[in-house]
PDB file of N, CA and C in Angstrom:
ATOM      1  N   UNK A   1    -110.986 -47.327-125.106  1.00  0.00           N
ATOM      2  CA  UNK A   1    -110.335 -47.080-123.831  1.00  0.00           C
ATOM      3  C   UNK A   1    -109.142 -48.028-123.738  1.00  0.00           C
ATOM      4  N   UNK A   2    -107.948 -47.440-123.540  1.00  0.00           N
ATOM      5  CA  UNK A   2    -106.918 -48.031-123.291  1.00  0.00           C
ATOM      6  C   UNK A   2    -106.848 -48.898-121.937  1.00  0.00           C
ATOM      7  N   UNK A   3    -105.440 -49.970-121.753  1.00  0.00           N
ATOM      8  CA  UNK A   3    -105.572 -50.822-120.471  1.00  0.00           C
ATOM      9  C   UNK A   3    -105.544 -49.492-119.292  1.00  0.00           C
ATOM     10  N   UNK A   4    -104.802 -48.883-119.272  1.00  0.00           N
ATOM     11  CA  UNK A   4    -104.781 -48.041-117.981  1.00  0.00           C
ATOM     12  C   UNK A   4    -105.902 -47.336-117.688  1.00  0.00           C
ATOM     13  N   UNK A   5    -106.678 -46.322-118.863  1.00  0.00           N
ATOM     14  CA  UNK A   5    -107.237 -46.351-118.612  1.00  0.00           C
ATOM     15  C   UNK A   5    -108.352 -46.868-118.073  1.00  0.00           C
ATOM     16  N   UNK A   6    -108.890 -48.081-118.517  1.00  0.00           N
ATOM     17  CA  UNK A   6    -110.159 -48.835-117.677  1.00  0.00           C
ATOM     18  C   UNK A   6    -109.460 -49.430-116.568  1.00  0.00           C
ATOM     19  N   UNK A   7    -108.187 -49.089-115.976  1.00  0.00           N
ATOM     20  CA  UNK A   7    -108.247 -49.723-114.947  1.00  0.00           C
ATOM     21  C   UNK A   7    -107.786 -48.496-113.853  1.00  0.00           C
ATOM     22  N   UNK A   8    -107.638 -47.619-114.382  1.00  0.00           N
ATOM     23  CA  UNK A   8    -108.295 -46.506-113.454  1.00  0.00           C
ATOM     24  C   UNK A   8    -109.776 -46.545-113.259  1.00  0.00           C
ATOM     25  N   UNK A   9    -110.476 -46.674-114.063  1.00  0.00           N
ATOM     26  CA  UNK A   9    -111.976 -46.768-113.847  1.00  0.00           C
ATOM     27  C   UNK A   9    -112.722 -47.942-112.988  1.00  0.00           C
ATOM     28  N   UNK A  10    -112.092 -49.139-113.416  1.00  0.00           N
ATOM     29  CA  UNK A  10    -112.119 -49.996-112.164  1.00  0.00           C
ATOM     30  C   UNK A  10    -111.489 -49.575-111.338  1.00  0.00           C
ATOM     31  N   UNK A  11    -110.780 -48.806-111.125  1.00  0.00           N
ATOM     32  CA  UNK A  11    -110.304 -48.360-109.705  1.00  0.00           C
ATOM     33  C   UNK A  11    -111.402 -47.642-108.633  1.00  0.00           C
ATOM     34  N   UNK A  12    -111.982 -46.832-109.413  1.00  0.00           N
ATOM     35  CA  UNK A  12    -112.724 -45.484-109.177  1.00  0.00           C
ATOM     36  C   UNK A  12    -114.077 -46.352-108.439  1.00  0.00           C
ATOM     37  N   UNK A  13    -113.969 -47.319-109.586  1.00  0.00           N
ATOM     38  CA  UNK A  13    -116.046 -47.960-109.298  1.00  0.00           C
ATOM     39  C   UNK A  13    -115.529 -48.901-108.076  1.00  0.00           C
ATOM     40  N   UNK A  14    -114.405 -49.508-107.937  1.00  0.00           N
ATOM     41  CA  UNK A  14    -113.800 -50.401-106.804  1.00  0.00           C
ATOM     42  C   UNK A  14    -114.238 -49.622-105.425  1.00  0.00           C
ATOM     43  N   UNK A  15    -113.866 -48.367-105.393  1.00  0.00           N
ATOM     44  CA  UNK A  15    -113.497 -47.711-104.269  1.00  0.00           C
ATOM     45  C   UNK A  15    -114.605 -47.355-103.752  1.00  0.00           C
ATOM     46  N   UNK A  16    -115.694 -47.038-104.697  1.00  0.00           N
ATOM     47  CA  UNK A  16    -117.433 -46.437-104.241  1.00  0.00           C
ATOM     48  C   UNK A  16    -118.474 -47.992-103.801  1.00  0.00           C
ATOM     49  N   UNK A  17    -117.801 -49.219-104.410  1.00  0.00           N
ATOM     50  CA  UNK A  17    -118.572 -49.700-104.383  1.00  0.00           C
ATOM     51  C   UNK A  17    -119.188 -50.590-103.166  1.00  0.00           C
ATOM     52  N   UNK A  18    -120.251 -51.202-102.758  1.00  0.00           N
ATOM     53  CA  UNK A  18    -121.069 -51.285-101.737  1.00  0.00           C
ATOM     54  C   UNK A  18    -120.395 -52.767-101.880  1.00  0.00           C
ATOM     55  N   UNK A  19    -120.774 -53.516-102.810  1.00  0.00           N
ATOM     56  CA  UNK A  19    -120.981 -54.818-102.573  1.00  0.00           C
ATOM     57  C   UNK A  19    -119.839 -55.285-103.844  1.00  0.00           C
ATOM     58  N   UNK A  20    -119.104 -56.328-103.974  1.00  0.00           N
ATOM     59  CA  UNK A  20    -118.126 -57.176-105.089  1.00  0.00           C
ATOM     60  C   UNK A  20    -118.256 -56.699-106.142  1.00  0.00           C
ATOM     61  N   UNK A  21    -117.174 -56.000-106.874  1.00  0.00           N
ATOM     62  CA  UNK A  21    -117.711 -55.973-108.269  1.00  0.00           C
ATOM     63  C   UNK A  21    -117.010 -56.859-109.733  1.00  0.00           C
ATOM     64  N   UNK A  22    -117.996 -57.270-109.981  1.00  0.00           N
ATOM     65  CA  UNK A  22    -117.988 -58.481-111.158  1.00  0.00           C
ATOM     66  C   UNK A  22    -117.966 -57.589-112.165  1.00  0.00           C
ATOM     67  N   UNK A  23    -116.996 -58.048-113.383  1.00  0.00           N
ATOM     68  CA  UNK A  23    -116.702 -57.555-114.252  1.00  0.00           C
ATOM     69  C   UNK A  23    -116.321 -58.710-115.309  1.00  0.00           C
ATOM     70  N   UNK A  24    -117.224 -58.479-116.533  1.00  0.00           N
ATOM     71  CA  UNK A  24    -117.283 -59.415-117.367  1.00  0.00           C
ATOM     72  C   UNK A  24    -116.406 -59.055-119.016  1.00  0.00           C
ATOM     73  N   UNK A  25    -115.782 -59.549-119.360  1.00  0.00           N
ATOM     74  CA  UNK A  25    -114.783 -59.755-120.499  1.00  0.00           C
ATOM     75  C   UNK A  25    -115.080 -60.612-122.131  1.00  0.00           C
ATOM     76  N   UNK A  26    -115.808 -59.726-122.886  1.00  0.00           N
ATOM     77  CA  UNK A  26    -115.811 -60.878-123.705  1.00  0.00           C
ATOM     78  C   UNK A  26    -115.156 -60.308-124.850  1.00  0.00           C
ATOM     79  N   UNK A  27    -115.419 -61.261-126.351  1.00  0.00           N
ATOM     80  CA  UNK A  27    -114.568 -60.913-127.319  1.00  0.00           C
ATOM     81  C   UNK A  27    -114.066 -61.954-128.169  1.00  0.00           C
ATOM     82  N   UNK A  28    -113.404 -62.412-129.580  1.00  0.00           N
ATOM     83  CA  UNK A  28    -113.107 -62.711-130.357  1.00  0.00           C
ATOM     84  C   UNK A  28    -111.734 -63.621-129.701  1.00  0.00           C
ATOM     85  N   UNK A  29    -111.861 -64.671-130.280  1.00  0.00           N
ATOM     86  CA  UNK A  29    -110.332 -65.398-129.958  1.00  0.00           C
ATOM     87  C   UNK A  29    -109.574 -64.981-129.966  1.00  0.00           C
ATOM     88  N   UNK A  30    -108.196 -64.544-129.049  1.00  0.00           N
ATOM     89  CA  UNK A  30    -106.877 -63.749-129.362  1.00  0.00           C
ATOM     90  C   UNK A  30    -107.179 -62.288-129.303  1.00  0.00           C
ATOM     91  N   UNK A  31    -108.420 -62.017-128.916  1.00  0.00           N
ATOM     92  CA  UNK A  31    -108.457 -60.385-128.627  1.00  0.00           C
ATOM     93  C   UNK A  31    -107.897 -60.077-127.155  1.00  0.00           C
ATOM     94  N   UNK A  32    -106.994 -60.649-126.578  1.00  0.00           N
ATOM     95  CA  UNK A  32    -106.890 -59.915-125.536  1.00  0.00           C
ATOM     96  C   UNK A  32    -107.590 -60.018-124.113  1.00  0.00           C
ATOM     97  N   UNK A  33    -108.387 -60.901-124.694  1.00  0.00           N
ATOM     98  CA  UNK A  33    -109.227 -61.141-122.979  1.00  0.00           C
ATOM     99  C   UNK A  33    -108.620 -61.523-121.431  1.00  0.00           C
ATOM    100  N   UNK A  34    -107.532 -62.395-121.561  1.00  0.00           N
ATOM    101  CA  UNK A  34    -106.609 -62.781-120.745  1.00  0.00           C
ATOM    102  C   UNK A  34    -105.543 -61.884-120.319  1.00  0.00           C
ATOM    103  N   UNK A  35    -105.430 -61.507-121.357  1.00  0.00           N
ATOM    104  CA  UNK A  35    -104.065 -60.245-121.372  1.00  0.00           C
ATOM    105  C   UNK A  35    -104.816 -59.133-119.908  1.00  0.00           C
ATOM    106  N   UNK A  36    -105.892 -59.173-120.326  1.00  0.00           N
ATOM    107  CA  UNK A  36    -106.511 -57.536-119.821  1.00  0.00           C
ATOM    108  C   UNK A  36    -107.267 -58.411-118.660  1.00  0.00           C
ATOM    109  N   UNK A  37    -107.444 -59.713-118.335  1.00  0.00           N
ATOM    110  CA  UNK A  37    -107.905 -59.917-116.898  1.00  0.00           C
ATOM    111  C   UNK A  37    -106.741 -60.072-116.131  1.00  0.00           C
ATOM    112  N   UNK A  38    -105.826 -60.454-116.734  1.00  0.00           N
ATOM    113  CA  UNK A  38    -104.227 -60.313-116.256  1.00  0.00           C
ATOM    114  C   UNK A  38    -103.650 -58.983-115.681  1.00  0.00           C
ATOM    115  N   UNK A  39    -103.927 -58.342-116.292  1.00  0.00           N
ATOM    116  CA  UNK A  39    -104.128 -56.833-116.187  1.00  0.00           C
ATOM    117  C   UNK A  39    -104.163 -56.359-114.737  1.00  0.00           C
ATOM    118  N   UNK A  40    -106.048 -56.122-115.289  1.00  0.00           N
ATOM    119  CA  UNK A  40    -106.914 -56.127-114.008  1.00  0.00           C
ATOM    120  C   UNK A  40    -106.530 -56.849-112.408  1.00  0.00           C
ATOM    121  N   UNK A  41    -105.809 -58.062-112.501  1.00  0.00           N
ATOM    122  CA  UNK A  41    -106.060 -58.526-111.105  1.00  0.00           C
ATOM    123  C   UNK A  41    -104.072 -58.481-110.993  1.00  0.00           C
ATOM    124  N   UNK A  42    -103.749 -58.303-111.756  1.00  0.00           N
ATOM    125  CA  UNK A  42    -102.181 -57.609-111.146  1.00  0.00           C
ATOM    126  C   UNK A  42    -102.330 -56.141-110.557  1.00  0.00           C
ATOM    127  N   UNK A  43    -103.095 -55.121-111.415  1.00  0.00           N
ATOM    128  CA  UNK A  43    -103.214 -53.828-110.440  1.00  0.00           C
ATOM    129  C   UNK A  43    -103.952 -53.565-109.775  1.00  0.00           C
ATOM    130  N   UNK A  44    -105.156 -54.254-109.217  1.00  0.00           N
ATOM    131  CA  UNK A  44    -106.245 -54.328-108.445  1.00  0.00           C
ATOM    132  C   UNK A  44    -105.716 -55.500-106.954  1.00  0.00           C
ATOM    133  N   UNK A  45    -105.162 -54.834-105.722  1.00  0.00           N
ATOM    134  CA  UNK A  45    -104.549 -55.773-105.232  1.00  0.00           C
ATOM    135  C   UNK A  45    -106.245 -56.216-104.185  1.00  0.00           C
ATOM    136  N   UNK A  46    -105.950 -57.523-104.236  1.00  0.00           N
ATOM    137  CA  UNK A  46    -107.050 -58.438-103.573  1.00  0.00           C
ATOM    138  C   UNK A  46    -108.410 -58.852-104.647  1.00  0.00           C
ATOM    139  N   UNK A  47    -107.339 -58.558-106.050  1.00  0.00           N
ATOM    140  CA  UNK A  47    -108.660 -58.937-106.975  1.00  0.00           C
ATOM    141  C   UNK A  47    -108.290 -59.939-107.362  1.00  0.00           C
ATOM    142  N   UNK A  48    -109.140 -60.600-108.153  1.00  0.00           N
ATOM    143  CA  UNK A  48    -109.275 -61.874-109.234  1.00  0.00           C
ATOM    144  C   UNK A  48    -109.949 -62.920-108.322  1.00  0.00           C
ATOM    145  N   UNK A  49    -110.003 -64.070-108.810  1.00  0.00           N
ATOM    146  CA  UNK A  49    -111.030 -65.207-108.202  1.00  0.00           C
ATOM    147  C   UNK A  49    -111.405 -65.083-106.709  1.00  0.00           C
ATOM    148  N   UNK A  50    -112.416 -65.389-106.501  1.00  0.00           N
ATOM    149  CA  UNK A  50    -112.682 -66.000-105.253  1.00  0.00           C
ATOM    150  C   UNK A  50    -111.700 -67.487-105.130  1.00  0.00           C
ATOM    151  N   UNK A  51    -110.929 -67.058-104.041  1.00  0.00           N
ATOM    152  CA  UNK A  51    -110.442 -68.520-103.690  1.00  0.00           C
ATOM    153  C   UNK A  51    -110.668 -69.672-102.898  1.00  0.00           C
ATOM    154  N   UNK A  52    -112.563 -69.497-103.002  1.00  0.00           N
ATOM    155  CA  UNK A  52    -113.148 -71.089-102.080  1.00  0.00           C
ATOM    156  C   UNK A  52    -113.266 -71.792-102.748  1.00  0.00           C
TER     157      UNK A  52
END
């Protein structure tokens, strides 16, 4: 699955969902993990960390 794609899909599960949704990233050094949480919380507006 490409970046857009899964972040249409986090879009989709965002919009149904009841309660926060946590989404976990793992992977090989330099695969991209940052790139694609970077991603995620640039097109997901009000996502990424909790800020307390």
């Amino acid at each position: 699955m490409d970046h857009d794609a899964l972040i249409e899909h986090v879009r989709t599960l965002r919009g149904s969902a009841r309660s926060p949704l946590v989404i976990g990233v793992s992977g090989h050094c330099g695969s991209g993990k940052s790139t694609l949480a970077r991603a995620l919380v640039d097109a997901l507006p009000g996502g990424g960390p909790d800020p307390r």
